[in-house]
Protein backbone atom coordinates (compact mmCIF):
# COMPACT_ATOMS: atom_id res chain seq x y z
CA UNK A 1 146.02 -257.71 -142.45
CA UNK A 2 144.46 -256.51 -139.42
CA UNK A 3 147.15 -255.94 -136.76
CA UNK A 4 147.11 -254.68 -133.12
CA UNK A 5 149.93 -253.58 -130.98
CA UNK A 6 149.27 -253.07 -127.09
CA UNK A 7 152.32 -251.62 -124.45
CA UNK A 8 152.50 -248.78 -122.12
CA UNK A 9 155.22 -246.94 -123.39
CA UNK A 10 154.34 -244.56 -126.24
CA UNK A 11 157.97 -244.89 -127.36
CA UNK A 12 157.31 -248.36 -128.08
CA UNK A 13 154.08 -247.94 -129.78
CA UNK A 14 155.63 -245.61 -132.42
CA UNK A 15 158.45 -247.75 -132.90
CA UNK A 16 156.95 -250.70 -133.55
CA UNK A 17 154.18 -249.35 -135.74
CA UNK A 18 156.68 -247.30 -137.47
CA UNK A 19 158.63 -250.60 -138.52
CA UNK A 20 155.33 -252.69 -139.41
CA UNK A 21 154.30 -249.77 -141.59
CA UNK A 22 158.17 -249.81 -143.34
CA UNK A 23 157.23 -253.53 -143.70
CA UNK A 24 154.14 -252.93 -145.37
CA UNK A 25 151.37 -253.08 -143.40
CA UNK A 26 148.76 -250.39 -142.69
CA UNK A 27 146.11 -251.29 -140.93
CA UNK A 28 147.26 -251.52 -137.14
CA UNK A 29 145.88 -250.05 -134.26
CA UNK A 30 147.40 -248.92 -130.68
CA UNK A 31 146.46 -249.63 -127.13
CA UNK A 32 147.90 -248.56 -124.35
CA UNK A 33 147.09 -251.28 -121.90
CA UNK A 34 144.93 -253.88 -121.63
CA UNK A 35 141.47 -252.95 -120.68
CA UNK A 36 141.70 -250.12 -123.78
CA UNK A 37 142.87 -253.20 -126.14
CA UNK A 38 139.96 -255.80 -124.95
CA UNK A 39 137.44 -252.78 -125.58
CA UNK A 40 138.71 -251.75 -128.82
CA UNK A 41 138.98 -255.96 -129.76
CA UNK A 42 135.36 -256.09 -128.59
CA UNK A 43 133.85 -254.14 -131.41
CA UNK A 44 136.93 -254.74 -134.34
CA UNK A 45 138.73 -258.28 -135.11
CA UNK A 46 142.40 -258.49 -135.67
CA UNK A 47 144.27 -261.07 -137.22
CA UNK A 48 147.83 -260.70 -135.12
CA UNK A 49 148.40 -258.64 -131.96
CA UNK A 50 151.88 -257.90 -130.62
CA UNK A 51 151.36 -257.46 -126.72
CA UNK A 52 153.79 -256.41 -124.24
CA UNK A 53 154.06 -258.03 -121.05
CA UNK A 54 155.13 -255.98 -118.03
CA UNK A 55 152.09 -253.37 -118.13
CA UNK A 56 150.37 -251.94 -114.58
CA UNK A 57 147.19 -253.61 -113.89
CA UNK A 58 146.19 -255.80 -116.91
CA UNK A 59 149.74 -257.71 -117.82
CA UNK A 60 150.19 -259.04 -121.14
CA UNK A 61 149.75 -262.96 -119.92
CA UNK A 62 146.32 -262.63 -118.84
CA UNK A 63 145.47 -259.63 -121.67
CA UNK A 64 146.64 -263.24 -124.14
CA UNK A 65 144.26 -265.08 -122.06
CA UNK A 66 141.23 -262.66 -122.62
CA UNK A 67 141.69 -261.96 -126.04
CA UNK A 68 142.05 -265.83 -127.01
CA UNK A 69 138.58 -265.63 -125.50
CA UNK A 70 137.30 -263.12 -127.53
CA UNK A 71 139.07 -264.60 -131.06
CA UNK A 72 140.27 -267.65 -130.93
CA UNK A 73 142.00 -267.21 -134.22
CA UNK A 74 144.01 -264.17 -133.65
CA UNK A 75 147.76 -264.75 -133.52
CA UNK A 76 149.84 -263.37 -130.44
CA UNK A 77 153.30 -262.35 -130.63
CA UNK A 78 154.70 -261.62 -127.18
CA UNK A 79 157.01 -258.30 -127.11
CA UNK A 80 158.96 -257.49 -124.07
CA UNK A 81 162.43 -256.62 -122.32
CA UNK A 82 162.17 -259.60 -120.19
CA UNK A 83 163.67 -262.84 -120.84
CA UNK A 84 162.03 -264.90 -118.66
CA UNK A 85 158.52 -265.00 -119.48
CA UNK A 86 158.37 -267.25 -122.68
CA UNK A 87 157.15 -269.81 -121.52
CA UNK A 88 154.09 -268.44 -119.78
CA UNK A 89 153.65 -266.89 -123.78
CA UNK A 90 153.60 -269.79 -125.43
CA UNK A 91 151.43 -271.32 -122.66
CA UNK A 92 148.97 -268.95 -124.03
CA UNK A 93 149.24 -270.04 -127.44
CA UNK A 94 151.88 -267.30 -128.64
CA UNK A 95 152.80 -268.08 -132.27
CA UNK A 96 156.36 -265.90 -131.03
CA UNK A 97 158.22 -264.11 -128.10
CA UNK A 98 160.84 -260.91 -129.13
CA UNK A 99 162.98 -259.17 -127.44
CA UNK A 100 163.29 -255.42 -127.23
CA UNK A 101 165.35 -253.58 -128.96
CA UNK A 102 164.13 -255.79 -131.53
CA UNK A 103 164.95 -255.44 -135.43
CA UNK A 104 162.48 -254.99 -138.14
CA UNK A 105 163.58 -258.43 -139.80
CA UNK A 106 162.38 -260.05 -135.92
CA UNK A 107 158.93 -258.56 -136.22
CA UNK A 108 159.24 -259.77 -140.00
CA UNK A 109 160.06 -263.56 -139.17
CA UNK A 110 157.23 -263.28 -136.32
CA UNK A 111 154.79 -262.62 -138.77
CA UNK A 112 155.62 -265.14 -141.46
CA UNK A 113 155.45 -267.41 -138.68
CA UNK A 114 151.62 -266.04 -137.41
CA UNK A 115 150.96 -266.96 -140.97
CA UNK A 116 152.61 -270.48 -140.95
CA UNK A 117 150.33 -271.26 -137.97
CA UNK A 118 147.53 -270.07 -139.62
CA UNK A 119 148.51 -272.25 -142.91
CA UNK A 120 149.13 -275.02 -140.76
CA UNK A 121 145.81 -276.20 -140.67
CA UNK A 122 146.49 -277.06 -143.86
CA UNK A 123 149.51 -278.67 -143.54
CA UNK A 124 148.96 -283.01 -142.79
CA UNK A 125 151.64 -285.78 -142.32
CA UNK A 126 150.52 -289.19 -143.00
CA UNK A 127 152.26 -291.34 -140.71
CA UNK A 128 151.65 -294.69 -140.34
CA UNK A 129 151.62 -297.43 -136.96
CA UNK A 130 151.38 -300.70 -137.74
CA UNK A 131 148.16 -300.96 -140.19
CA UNK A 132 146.77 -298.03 -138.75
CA UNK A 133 147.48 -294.84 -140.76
CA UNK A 134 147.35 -291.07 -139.40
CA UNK A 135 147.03 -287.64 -140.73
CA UNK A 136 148.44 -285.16 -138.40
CA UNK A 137 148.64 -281.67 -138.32
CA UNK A 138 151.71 -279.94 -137.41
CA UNK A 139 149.78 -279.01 -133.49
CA UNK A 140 149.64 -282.89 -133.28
CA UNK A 141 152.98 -283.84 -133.17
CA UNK A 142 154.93 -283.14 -129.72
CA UNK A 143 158.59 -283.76 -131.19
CA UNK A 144 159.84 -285.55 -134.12
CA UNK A 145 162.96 -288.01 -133.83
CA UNK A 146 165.47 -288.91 -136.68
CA UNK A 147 164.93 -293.02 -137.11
CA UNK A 148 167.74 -294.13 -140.08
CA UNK A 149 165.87 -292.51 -143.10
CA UNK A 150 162.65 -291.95 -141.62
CA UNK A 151 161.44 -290.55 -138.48
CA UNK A 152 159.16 -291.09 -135.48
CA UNK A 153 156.03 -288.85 -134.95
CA UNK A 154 155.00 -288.70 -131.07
CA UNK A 155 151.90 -287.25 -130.12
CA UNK A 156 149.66 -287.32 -126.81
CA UNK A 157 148.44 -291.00 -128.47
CA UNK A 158 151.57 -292.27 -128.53
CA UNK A 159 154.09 -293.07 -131.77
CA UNK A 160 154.01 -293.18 -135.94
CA UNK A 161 156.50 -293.54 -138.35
CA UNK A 162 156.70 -290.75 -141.29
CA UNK A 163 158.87 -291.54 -144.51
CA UNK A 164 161.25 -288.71 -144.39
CA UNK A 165 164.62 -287.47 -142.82
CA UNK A 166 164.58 -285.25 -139.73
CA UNK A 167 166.21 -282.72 -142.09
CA UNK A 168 163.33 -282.64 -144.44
CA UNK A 169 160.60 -282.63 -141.68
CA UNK A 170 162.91 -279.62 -140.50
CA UNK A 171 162.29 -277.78 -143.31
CA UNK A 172 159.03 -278.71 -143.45
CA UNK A 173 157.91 -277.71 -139.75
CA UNK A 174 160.43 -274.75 -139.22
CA UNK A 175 157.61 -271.81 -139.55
CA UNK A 176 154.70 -273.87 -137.54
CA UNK A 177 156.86 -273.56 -134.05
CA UNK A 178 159.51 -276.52 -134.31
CA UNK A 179 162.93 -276.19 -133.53
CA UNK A 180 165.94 -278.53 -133.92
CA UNK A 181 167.58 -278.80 -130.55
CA UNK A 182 169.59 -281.99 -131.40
CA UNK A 183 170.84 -283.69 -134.45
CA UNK A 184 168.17 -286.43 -133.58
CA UNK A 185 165.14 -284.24 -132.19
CA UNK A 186 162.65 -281.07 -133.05
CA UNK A 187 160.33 -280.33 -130.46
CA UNK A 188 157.26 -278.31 -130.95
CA UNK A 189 157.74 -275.06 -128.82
CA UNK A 190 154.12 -274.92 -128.34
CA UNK A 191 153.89 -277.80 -126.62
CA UNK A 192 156.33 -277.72 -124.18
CA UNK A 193 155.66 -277.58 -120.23
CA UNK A 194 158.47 -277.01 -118.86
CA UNK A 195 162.46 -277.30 -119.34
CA UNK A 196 165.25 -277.78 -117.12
CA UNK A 197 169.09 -277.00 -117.54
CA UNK A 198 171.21 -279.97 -117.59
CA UNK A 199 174.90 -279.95 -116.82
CA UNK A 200 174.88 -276.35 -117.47
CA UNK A 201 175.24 -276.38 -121.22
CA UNK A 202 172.35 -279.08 -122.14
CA UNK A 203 168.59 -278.24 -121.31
CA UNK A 204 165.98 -280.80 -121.07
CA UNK A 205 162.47 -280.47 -122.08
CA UNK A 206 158.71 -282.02 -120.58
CA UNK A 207 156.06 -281.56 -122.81
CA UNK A 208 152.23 -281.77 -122.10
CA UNK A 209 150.11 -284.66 -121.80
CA UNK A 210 153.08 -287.17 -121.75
CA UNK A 211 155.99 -288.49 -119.35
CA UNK A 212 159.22 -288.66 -121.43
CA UNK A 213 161.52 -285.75 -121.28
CA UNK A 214 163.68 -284.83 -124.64
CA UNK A 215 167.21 -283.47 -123.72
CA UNK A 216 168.93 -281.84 -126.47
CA UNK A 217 172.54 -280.95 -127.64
CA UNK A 218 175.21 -278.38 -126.41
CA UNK A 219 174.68 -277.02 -129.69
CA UNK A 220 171.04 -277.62 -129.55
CA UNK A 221 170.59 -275.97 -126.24
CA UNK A 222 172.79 -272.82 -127.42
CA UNK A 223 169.97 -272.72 -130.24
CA UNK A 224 167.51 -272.24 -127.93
CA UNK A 225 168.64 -269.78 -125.93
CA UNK A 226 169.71 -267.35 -128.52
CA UNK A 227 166.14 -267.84 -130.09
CA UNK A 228 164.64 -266.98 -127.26
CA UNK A 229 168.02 -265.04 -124.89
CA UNK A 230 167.62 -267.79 -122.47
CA UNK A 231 170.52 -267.81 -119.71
């Protein structure tokens, strides 16, 4: 695996390549801001690139943007001491957002999940509407809700049923970007557009491309934020 790391603090560099070679991995290369990372990702593909975010001149948002331009299939993983830019990461398609000082067993997790999103094109639900049948993939589905024994799929398109509980989808969809933010709902972090704090303690969600907004638990909401150190 082919893996670049991008951040203007040397410090950080050798820290994090330090831990990705104690996990195993060898082939990584260092940049030190953006316009070295685009030229070195101009003549050599990667196949995950952890980018930090607050760097002077080229940030990490719109280094995401360019290299998703150069390889669409490379997996980002957003690094940074800064809370408040996850969204704008996952707007670019981030597969994950860490904090720093983050552990070795964070960078682990972000790459199983780069590989779960990469896998997931693999991954199909066959949910069914009526007569009409559908086979989804995992990018389809905008959040899942519990329905008795089974539960509903909605995408852009609008809503199937899928034969399982929302525990087994869970289980299912937990590496491919969902997260269970009430006993009756898992949104797709990928897909959300924005999200709103409700009543200080629940937070409500707005994905893309449709009108309903999903508002989770207490417990739901505290998920969330300690995934991603949300205040």
């Amino acid at each position: 695996m082919r893996i670049l790391i991008v951040d203007d603090e040397p410090l950080a560099l050798t820290r994090l390549q330090r831990l990705l070679v104690n996990l195993g991995y060898t082939h990584i290369t260092q940049a030190s801001n953006g316009y070295e990372a685009l030229r070195i990702s101009a003549k050599k593909s990667f196949d995950i690139a952890f980018l930090d975010i607050a760097m002077p001149d080229m940030d990490g948002i719109e280094l995401g943007y360019c290299l998703r331009y150069q390889h669409e299939k490379m997996a980002l993983i957003y690094q940074s001491a800064y809370e408040h830019y996850a969204i704008k990461a996952f707007d670019v398609g981030a597969v994950d957002y860490i904090l720093k000082p983050y552990t070795a067993e964070a960078v682990e997790r972000s790459i199983e999940r780069a590989l779960a999103k990469e896998s997931s094109k693999e991954l199909r639900l066959i949910s069914k509407a009526g007569e009409a049948h559908y086979l989804l993939a995992p990018k389809d589905i905008l959040y899942v809700k519990a329905d008795l024994s089974e539960v509903i799929l909605r995408t852009r398109e609008g809503f199937s049923y899928y034969p399982k509980k929302i525990s087994d989808v869970e289980e299912m969809l937990k590496l491919h970007g969902f997260l269970r933010v009430h006993r009756s709902y898992l949104i797709n972090l990928n897909q959300i557009k924005e999200m709103n704090t409700v009543d200080q303690s629940r937070l409500s969600f707005i994905f893309e491309g449709i009108s309903e907004t999903i508002e989770s638990s207490k417990d739901g909401a505290k998920n969330f934020r300690n995934r991603f150190k949300v205040t």
